[in-house]
N, C-alpha and C. Protein backbone atom coordinates (compact mmCIF):
# COMPACT_ATOMS: atom_id res chain seq x y z
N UNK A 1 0.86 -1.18 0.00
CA UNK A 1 0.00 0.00 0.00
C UNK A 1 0.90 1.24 0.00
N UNK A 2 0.18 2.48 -0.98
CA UNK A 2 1.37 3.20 -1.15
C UNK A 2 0.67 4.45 0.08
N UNK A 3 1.39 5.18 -0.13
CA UNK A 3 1.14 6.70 1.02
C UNK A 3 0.18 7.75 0.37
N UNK A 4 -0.74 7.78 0.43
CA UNK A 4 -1.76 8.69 -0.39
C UNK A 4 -2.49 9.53 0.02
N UNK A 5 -1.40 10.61 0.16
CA UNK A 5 -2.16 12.13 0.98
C UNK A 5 -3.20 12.64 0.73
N UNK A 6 -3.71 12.35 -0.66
CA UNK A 6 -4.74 12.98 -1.04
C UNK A 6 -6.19 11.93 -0.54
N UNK A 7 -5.69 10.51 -0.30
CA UNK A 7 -6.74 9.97 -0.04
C UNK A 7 -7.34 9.71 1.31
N UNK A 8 -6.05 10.24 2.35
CA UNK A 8 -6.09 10.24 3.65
C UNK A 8 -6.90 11.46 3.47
N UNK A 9 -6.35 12.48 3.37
CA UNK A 9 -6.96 13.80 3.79
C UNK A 9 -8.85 13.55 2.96
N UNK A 10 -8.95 13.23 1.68
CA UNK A 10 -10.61 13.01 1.71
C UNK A 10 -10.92 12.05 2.32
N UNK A 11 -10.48 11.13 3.10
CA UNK A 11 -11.16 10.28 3.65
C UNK A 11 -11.22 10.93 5.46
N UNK A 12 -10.33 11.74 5.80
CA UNK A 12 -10.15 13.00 7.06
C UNK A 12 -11.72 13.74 6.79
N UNK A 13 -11.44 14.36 5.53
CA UNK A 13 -12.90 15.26 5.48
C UNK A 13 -14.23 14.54 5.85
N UNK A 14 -14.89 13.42 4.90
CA UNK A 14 -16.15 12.58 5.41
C UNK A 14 -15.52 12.39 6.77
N UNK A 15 -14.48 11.93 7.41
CA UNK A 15 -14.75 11.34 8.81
C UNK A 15 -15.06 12.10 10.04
N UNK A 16 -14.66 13.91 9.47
CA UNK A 16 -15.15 14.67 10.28
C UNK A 16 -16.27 15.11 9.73
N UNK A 17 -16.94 15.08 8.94
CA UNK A 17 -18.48 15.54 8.33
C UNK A 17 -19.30 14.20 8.88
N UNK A 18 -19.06 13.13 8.89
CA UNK A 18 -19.64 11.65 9.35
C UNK A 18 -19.78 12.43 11.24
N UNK A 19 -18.46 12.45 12.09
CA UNK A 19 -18.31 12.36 13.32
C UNK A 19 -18.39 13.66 14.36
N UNK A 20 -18.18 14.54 13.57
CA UNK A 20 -17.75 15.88 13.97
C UNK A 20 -17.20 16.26 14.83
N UNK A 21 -17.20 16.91 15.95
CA UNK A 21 -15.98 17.37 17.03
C UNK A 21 -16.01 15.69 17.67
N UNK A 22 -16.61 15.12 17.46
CA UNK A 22 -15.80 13.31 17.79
C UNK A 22 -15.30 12.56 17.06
N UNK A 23 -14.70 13.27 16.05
CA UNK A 23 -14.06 12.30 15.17
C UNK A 23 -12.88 12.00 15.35
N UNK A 24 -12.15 12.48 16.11
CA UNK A 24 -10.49 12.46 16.62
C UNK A 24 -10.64 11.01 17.52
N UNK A 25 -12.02 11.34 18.54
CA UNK A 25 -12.32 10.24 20.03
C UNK A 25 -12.33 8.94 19.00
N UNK A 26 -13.16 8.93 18.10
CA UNK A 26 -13.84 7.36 17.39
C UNK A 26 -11.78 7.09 16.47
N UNK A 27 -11.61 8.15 15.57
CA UNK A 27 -10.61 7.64 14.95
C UNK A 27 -9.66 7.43 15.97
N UNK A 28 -9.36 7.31 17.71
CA UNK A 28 -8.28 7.10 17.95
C UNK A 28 -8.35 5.72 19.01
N UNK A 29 -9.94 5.33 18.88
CA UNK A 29 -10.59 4.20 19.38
C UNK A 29 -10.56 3.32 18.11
N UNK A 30 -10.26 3.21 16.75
CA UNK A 30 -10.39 2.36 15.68
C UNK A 30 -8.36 2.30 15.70
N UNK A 31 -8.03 3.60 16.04
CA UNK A 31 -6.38 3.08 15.96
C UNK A 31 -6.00 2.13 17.08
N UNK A 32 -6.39 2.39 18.42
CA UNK A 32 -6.14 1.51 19.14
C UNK A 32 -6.53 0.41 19.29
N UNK A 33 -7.36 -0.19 18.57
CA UNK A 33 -7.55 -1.98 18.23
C UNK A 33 -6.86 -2.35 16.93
N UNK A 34 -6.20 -1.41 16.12
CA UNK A 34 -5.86 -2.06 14.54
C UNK A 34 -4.42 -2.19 14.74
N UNK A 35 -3.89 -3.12 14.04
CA UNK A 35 -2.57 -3.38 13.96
C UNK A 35 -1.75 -3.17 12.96
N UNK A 36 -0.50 -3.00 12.83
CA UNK A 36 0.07 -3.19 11.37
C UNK A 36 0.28 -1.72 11.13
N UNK A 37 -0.14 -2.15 9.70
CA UNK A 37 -0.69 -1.11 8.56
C UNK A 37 -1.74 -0.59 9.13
N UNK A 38 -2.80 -1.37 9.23
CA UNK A 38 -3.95 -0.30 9.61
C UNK A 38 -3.75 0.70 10.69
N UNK A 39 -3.24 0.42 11.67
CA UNK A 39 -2.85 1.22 12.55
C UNK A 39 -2.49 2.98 12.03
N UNK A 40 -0.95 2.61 10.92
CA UNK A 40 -0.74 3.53 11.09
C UNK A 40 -1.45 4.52 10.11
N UNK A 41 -2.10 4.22 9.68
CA UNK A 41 -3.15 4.38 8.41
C UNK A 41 -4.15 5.28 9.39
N UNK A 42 -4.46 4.50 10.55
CA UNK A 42 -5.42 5.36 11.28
C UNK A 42 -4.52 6.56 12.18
N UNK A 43 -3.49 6.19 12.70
CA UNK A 43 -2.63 7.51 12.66
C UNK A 43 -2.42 8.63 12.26
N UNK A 44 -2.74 8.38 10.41
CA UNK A 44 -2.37 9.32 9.58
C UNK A 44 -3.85 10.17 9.49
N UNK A 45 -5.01 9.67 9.80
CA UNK A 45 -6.42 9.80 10.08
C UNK A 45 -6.83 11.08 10.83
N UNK A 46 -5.95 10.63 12.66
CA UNK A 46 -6.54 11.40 13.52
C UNK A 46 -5.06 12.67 13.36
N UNK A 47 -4.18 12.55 12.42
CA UNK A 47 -3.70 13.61 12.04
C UNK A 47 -3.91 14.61 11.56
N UNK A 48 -4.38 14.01 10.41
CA UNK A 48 -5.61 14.79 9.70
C UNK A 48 -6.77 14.92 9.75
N UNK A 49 -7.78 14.85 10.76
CA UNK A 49 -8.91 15.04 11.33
C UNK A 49 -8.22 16.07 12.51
N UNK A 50 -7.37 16.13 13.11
CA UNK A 50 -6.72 17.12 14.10
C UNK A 50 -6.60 18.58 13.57
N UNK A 51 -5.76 18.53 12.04
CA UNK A 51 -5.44 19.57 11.03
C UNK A 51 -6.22 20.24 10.80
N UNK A 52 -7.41 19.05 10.53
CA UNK A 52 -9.18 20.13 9.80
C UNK A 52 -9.33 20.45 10.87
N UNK A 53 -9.68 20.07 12.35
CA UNK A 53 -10.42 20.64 13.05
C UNK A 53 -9.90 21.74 13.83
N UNK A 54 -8.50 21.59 13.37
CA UNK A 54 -7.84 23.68 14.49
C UNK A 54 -8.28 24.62 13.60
């Protein structure tokens, strides 16, 4: 899987339009059960759900 800023960050946007000022809480409750890859995938998530929301 390659590194895809553009697909993290639209997939950041729906997850804060889906969750809204809880989207950081849920994306950092889906990082802490995933392993691996997914993990840091969800990392890159509540990064960018952090970014949109300051």
């Amino acid at each position: 899987m390659t590194d895809r800023r553009d697909l993290v960050e639209a997939f950041a946007v729906a997850f804060t339009d889906a969750f809204g000022s809880r989207a950081i809480e849920v994306a950092k409750s889906q990082h802490d059960e995933a392993v691996g890859i997914v993990r840091e995938r969800w990392q890159q998530i509540i990064e960018a759900c952090g970014a949109r929301m300051a």
